[in-house]
N, C-alpha and C. Protein backbone atom coordinates (compact mmCIF):
# COMPACT_ATOMS: atom_id res chain seq x y z
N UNK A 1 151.14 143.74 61.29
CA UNK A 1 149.77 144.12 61.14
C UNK A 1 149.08 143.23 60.12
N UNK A 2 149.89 142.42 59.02
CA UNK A 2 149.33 142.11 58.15
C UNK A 2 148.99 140.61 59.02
N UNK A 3 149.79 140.58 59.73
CA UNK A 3 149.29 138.71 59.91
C UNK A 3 148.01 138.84 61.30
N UNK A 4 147.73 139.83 61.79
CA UNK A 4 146.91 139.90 62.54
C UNK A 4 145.60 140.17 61.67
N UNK A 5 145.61 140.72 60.67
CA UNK A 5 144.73 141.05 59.65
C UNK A 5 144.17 139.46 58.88
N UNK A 6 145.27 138.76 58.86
CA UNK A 6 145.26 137.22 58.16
C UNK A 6 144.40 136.61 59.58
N UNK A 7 145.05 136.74 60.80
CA UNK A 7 143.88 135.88 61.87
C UNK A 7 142.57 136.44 62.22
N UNK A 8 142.22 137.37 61.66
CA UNK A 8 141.13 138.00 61.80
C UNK A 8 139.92 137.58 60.85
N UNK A 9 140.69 137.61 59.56
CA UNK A 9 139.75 137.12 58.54
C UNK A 9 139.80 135.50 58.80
N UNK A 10 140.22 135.08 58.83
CA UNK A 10 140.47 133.43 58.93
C UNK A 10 139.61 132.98 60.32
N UNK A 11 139.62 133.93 61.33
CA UNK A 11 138.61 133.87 62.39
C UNK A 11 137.19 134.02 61.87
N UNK A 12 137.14 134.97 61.05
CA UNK A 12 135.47 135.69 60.35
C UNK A 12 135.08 134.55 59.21
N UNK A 13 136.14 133.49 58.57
CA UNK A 13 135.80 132.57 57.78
C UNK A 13 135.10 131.23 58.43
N UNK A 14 135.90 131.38 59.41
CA UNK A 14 135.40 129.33 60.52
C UNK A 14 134.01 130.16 61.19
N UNK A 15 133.84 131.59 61.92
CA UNK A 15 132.79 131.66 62.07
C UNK A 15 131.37 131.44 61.74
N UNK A 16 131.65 131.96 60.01
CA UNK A 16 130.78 132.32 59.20
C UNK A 16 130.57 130.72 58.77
N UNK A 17 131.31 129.65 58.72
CA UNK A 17 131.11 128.15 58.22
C UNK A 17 130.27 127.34 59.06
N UNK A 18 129.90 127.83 60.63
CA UNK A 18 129.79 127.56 61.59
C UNK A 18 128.05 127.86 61.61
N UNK A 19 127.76 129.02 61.24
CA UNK A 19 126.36 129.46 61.21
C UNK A 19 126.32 129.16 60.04
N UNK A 20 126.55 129.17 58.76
CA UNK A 20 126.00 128.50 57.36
C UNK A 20 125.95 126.88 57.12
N UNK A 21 124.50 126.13 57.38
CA UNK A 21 124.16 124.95 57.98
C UNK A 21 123.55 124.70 56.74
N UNK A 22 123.00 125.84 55.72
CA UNK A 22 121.82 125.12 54.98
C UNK A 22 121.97 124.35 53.91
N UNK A 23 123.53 123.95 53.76
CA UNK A 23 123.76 122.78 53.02
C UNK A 23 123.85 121.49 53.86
N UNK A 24 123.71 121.46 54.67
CA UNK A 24 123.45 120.11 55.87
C UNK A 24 122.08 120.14 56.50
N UNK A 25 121.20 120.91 55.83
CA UNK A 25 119.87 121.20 56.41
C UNK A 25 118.51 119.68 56.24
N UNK A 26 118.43 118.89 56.92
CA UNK A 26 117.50 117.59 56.91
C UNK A 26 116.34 117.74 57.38
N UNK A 27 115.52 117.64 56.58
CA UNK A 27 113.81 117.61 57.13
C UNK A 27 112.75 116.20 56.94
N UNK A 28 112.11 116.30 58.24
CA UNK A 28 111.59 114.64 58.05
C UNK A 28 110.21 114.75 58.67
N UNK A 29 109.22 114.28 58.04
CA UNK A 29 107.85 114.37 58.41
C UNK A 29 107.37 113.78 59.30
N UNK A 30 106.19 114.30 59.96
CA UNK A 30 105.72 113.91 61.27
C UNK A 30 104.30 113.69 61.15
N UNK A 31 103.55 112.66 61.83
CA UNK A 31 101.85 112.59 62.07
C UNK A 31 101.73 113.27 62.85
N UNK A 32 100.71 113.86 62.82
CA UNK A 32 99.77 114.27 64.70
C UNK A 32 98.14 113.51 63.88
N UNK A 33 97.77 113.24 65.17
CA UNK A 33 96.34 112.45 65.28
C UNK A 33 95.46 113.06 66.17
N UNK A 34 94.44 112.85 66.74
CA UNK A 34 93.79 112.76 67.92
C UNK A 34 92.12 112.15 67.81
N UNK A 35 91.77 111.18 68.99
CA UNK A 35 90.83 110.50 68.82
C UNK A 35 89.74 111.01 69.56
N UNK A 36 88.52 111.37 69.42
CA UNK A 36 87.48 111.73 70.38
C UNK A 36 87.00 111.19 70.46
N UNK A 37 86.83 110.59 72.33
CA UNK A 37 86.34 109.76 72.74
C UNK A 37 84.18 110.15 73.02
N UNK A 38 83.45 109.16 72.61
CA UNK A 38 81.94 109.07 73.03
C UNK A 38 81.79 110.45 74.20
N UNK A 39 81.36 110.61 74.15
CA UNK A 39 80.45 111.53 75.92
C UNK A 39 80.01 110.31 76.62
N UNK A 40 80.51 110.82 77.95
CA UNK A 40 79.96 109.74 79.05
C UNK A 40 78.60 110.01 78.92
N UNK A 41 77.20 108.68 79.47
CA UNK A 41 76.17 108.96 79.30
C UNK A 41 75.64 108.38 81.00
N UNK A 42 75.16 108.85 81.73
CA UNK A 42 74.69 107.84 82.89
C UNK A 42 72.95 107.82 82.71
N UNK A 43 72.89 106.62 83.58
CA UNK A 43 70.76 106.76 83.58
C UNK A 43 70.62 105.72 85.35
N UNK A 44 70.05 106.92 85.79
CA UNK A 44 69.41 106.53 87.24
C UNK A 44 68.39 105.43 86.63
N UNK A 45 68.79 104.03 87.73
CA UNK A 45 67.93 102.67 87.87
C UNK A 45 66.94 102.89 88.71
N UNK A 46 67.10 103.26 89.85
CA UNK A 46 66.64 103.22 91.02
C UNK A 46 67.52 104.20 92.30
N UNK A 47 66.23 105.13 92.79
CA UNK A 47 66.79 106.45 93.74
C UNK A 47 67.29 105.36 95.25
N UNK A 48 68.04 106.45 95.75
CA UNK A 48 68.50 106.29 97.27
C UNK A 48 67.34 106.03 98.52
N UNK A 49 66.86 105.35 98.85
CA UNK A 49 65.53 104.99 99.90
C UNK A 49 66.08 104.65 100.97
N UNK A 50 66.28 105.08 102.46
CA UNK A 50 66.29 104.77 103.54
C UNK A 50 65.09 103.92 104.02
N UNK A 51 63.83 104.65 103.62
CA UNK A 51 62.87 103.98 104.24
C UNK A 51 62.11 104.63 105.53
N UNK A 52 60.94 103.93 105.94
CA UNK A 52 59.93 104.71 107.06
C UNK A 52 61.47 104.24 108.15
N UNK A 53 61.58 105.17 109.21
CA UNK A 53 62.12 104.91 110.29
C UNK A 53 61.58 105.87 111.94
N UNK A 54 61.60 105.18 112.84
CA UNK A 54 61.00 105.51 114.19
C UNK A 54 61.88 106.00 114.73
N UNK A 55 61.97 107.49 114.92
CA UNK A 55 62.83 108.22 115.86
C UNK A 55 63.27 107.81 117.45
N UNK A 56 63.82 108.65 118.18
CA UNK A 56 63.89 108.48 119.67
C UNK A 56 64.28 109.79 120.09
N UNK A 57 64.71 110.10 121.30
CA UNK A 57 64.78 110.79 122.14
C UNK A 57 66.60 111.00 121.73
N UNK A 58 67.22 109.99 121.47
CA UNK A 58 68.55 110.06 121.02
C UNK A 58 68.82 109.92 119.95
N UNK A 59 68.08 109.66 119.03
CA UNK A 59 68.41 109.36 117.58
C UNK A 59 69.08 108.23 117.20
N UNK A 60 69.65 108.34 115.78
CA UNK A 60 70.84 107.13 115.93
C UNK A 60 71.16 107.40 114.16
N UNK A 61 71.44 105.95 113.67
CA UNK A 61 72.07 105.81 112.10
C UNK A 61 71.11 104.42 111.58
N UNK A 62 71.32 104.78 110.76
CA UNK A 62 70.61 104.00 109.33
C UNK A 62 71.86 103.69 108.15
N UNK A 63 72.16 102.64 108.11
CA UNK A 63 73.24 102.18 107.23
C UNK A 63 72.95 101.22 106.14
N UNK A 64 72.89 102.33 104.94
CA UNK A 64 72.01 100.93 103.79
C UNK A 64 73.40 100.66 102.78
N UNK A 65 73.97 99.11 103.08
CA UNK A 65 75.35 99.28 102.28
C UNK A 65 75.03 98.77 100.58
N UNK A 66 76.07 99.15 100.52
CA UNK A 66 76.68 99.34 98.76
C UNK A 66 75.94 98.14 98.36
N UNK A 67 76.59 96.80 98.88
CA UNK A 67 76.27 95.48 98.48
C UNK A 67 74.85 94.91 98.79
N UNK A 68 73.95 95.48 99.39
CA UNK A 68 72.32 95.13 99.66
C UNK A 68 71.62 95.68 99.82
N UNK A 69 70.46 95.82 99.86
CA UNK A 69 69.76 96.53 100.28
C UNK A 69 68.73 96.27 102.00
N UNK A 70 69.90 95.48 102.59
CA UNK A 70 69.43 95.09 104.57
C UNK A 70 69.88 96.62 104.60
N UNK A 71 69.42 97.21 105.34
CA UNK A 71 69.82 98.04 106.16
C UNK A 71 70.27 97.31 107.56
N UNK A 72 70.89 98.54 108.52
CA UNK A 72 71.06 98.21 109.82
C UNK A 72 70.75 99.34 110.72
N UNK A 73 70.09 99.32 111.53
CA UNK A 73 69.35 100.84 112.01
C UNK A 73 69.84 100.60 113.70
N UNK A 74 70.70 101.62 114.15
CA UNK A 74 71.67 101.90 115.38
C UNK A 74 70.40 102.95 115.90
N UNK A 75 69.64 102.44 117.37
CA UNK A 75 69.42 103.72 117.96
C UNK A 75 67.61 104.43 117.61
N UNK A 76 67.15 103.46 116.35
CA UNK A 76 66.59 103.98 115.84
C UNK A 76 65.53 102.31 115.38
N UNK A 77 64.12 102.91 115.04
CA UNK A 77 63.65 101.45 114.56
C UNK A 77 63.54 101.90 112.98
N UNK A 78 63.14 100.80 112.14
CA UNK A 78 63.47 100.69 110.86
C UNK A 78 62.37 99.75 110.63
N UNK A 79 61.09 100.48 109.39
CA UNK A 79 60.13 99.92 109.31
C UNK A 79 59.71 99.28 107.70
N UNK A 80 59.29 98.24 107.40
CA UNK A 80 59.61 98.15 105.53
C UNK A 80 60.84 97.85 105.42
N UNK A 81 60.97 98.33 103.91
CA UNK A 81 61.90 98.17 102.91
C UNK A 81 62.75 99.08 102.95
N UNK A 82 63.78 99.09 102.29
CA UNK A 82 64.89 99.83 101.87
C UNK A 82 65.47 99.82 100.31
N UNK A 83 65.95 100.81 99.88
CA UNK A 83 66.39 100.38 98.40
C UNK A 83 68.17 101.43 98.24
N UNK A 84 68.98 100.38 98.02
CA UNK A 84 69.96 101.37 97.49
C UNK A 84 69.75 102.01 95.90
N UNK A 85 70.41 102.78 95.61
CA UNK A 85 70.68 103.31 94.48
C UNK A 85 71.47 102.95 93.32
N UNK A 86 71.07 102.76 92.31
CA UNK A 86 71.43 102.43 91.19
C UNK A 86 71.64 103.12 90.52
N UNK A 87 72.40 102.87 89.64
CA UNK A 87 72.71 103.19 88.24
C UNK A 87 73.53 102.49 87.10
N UNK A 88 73.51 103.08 85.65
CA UNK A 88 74.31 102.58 84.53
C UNK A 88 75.22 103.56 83.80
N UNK A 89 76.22 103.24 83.27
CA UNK A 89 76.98 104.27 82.33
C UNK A 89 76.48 103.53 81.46
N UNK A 90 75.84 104.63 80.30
CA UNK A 90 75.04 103.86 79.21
C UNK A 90 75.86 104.01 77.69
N UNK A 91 76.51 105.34 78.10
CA UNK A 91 77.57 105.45 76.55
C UNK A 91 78.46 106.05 77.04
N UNK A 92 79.94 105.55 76.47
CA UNK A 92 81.22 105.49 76.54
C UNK A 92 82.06 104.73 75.65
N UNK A 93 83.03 105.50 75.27
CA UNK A 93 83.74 104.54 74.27
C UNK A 93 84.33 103.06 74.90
N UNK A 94 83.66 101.78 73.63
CA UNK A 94 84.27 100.96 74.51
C UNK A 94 85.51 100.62 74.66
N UNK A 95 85.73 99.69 75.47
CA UNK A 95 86.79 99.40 76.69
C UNK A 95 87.07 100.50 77.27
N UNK A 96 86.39 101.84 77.27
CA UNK A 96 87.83 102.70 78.15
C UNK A 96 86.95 102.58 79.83
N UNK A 97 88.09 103.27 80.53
CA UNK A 97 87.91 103.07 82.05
C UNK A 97 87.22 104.31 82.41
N UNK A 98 85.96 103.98 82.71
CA UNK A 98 85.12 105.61 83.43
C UNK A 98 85.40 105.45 85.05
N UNK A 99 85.45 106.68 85.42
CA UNK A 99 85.61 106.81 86.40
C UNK A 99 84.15 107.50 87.28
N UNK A 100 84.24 106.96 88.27
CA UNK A 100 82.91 107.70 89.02
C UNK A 100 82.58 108.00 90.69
N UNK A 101 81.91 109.04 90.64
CA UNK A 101 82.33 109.75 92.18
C UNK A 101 81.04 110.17 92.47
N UNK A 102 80.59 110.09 94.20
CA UNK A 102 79.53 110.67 94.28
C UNK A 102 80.04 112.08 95.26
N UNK A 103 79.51 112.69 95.80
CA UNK A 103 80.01 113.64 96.88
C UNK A 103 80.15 113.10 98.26
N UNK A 104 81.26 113.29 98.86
CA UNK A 104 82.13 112.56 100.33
C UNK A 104 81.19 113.80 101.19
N UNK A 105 81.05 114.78 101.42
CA UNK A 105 80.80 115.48 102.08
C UNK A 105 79.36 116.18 101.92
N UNK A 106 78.35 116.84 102.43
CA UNK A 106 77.56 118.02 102.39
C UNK A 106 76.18 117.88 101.86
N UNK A 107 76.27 116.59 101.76
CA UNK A 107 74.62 115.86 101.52
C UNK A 107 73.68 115.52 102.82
N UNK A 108 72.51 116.27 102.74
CA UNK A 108 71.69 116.07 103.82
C UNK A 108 70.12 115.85 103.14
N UNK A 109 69.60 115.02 104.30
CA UNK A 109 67.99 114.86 103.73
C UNK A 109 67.73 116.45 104.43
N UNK A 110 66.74 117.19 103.84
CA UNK A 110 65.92 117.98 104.42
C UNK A 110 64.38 117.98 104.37
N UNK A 111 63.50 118.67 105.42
CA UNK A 111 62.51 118.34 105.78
C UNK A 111 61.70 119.03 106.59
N UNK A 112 60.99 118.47 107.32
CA UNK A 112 60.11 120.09 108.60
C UNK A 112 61.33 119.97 109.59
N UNK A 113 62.05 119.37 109.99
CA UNK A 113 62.63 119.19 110.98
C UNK A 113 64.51 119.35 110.95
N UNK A 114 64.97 119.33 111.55
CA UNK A 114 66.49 119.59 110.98
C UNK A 114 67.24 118.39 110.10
N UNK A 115 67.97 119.05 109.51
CA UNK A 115 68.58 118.18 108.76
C UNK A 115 69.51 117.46 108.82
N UNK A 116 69.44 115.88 108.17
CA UNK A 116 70.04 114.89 108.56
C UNK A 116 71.20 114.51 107.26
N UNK A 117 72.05 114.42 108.01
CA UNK A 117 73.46 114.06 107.73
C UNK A 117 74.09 113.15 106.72
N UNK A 118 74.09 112.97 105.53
CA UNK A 118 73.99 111.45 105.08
C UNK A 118 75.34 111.40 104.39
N UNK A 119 75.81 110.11 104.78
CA UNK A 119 77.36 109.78 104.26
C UNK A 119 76.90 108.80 103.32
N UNK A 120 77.56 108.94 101.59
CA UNK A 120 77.03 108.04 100.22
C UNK A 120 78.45 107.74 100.52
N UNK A 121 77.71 106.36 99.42
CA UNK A 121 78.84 105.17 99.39
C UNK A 121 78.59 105.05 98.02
N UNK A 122 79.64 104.10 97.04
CA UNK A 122 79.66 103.54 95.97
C UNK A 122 80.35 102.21 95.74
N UNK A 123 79.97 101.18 95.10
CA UNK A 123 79.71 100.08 95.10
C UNK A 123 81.75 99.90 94.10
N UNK A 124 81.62 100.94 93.36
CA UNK A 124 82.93 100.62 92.71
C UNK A 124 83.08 102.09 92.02
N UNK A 125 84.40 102.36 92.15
CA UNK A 125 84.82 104.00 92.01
C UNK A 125 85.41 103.91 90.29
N UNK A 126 85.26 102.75 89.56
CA UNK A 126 85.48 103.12 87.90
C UNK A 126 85.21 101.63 87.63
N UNK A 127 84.84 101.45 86.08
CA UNK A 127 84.50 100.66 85.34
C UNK A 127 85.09 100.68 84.11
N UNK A 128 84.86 99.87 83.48
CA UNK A 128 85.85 99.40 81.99
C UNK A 128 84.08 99.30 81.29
N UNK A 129 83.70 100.41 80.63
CA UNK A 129 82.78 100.18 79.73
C UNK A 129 83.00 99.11 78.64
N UNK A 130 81.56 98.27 78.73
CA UNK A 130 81.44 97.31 77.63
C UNK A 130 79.92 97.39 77.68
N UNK A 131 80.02 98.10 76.04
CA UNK A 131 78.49 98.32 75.43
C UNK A 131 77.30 96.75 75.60
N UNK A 132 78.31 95.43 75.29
CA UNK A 132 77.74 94.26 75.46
C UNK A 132 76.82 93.83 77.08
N UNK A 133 77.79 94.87 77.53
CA UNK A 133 77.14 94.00 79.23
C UNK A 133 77.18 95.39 80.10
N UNK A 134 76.36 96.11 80.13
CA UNK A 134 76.22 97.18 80.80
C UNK A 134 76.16 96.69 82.61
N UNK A 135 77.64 97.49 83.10
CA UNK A 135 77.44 97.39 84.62
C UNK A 135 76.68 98.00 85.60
N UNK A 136 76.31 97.45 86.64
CA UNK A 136 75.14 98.84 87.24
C UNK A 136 76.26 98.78 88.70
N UNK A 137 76.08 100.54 88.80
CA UNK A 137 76.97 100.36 90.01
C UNK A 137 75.68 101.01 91.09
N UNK A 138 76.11 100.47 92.42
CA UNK A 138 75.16 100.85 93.59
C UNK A 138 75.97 102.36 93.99
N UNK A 139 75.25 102.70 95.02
CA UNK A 139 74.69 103.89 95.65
C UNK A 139 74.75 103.76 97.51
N UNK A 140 74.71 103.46 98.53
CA UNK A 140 74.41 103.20 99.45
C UNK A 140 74.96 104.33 100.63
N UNK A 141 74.63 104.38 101.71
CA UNK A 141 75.53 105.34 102.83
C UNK A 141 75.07 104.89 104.38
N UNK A 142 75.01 106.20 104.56
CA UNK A 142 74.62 105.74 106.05
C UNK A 142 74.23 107.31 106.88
N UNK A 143 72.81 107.01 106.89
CA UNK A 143 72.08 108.47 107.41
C UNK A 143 72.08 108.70 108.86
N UNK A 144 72.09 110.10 109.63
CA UNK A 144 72.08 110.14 111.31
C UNK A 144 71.33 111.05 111.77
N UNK A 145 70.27 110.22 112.15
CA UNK A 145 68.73 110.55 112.35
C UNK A 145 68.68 111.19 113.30
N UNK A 146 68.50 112.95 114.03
CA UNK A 146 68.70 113.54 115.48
C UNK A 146 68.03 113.20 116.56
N UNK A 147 68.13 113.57 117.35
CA UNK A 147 67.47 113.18 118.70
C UNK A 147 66.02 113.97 118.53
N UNK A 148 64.89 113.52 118.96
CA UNK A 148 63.46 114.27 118.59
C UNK A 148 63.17 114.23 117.30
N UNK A 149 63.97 113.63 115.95
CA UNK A 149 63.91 114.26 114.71
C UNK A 149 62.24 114.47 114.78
N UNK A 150 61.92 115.63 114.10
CA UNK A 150 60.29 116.06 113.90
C UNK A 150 59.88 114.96 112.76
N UNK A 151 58.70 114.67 112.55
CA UNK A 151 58.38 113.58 111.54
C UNK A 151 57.78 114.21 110.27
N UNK A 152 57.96 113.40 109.81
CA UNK A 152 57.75 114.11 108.26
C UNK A 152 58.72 113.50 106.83
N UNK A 153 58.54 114.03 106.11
CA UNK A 153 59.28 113.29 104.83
C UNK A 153 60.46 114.12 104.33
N UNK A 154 61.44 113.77 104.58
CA UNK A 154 62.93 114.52 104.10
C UNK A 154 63.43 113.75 102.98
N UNK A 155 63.94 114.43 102.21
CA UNK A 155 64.79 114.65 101.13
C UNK A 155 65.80 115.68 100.69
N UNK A 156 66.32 115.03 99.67
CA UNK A 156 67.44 116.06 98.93
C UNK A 156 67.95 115.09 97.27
N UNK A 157 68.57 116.13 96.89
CA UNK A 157 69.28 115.52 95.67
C UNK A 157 70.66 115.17 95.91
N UNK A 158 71.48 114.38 94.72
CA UNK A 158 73.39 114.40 94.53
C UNK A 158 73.79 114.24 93.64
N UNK A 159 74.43 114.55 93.28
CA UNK A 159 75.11 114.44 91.73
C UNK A 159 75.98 112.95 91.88
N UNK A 160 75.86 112.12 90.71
CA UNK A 160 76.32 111.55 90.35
C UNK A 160 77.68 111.87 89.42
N UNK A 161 78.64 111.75 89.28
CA UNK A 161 79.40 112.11 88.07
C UNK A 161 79.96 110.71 87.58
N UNK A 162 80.24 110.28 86.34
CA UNK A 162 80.84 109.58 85.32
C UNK A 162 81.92 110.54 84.51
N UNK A 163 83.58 110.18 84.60
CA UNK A 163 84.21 110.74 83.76
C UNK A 163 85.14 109.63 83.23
N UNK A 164 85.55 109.94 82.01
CA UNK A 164 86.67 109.04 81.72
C UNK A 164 88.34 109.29 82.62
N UNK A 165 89.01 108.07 83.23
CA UNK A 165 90.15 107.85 83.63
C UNK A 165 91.22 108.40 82.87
């Protein structure tokens, strides 16, 4: 009994050496930081303009691209000018990469007559802000004018967004 009594305590001694650490206890300091970046800033150059256009009996498309302001009018006549859409990211921290999106889906001109369909484009989906040389990115799509459209002046709005990458 006595030597089972001896491995018992001698068990309760290596235990107890095992959880008592706080003479080997090492502590070592750490930074934390964090940088806040500018607020994105955007400023409309110039709105989205299709332009006067001459209906038909079938309608058609109006395609004003990213890179010009030619249109190309499918179906449909196309009278005047045209203007794509502009813009600037005006503040952002520099060098960082903004990112930017217009809406892919659910944009329509509206008007007396039903509403027309318009697919936006963008000239470049992020930028590397530099306060020195402000980039302007375009705007452009391609509208689908109905058959009979009623005449009159249609519109709508879209959000632009600018976020950092």
């Amino acid at each position: 009994m006595l030597n089972k009594m001896k491995i018992v305590l001698a068990g309760t001694i290596a235990a107890a050496s095992l959880v008592s650490g706080a003479a080997n206890a090492a502590t070592q300091t750490a930074n934390a930081e964090a940088e806040i970046l500018t607020p994105v800033a955007l400023s409309a150059v110039t709105d989205l303009d299709f332009g006067l256009i001459a209906g038909d009996a079938d309608g058609g498309t109006v395609e004003l691209p990213v890179l010009s302001n030619t249109r190309t009018c499918t179906g449909v006549i196309c009278v005047g000018t045209a203007a794509r859409a502009s813009f600037q990211v005006t503040q952002a921290s520099q060098s960082q990469v903004v990112a930017l999106s217009v809406p892919t889906t659910g944009v329509a001109l509206t008007g007396p007559g039903a509403n027309m369909p318009v697919s936006l484009a963008l000239s470049s989906s992020s930028i590397t802000f530099d306060s020195n040389a402000l980039e302007t990115v375009f705007i452009g799509g391609t509208l689908t004018v109905g058959a009979n459209q009623a005449a009159g002046v249609y519109s709508t709005t879209f959000n632009v967004t600018a976020d950092y990458q």
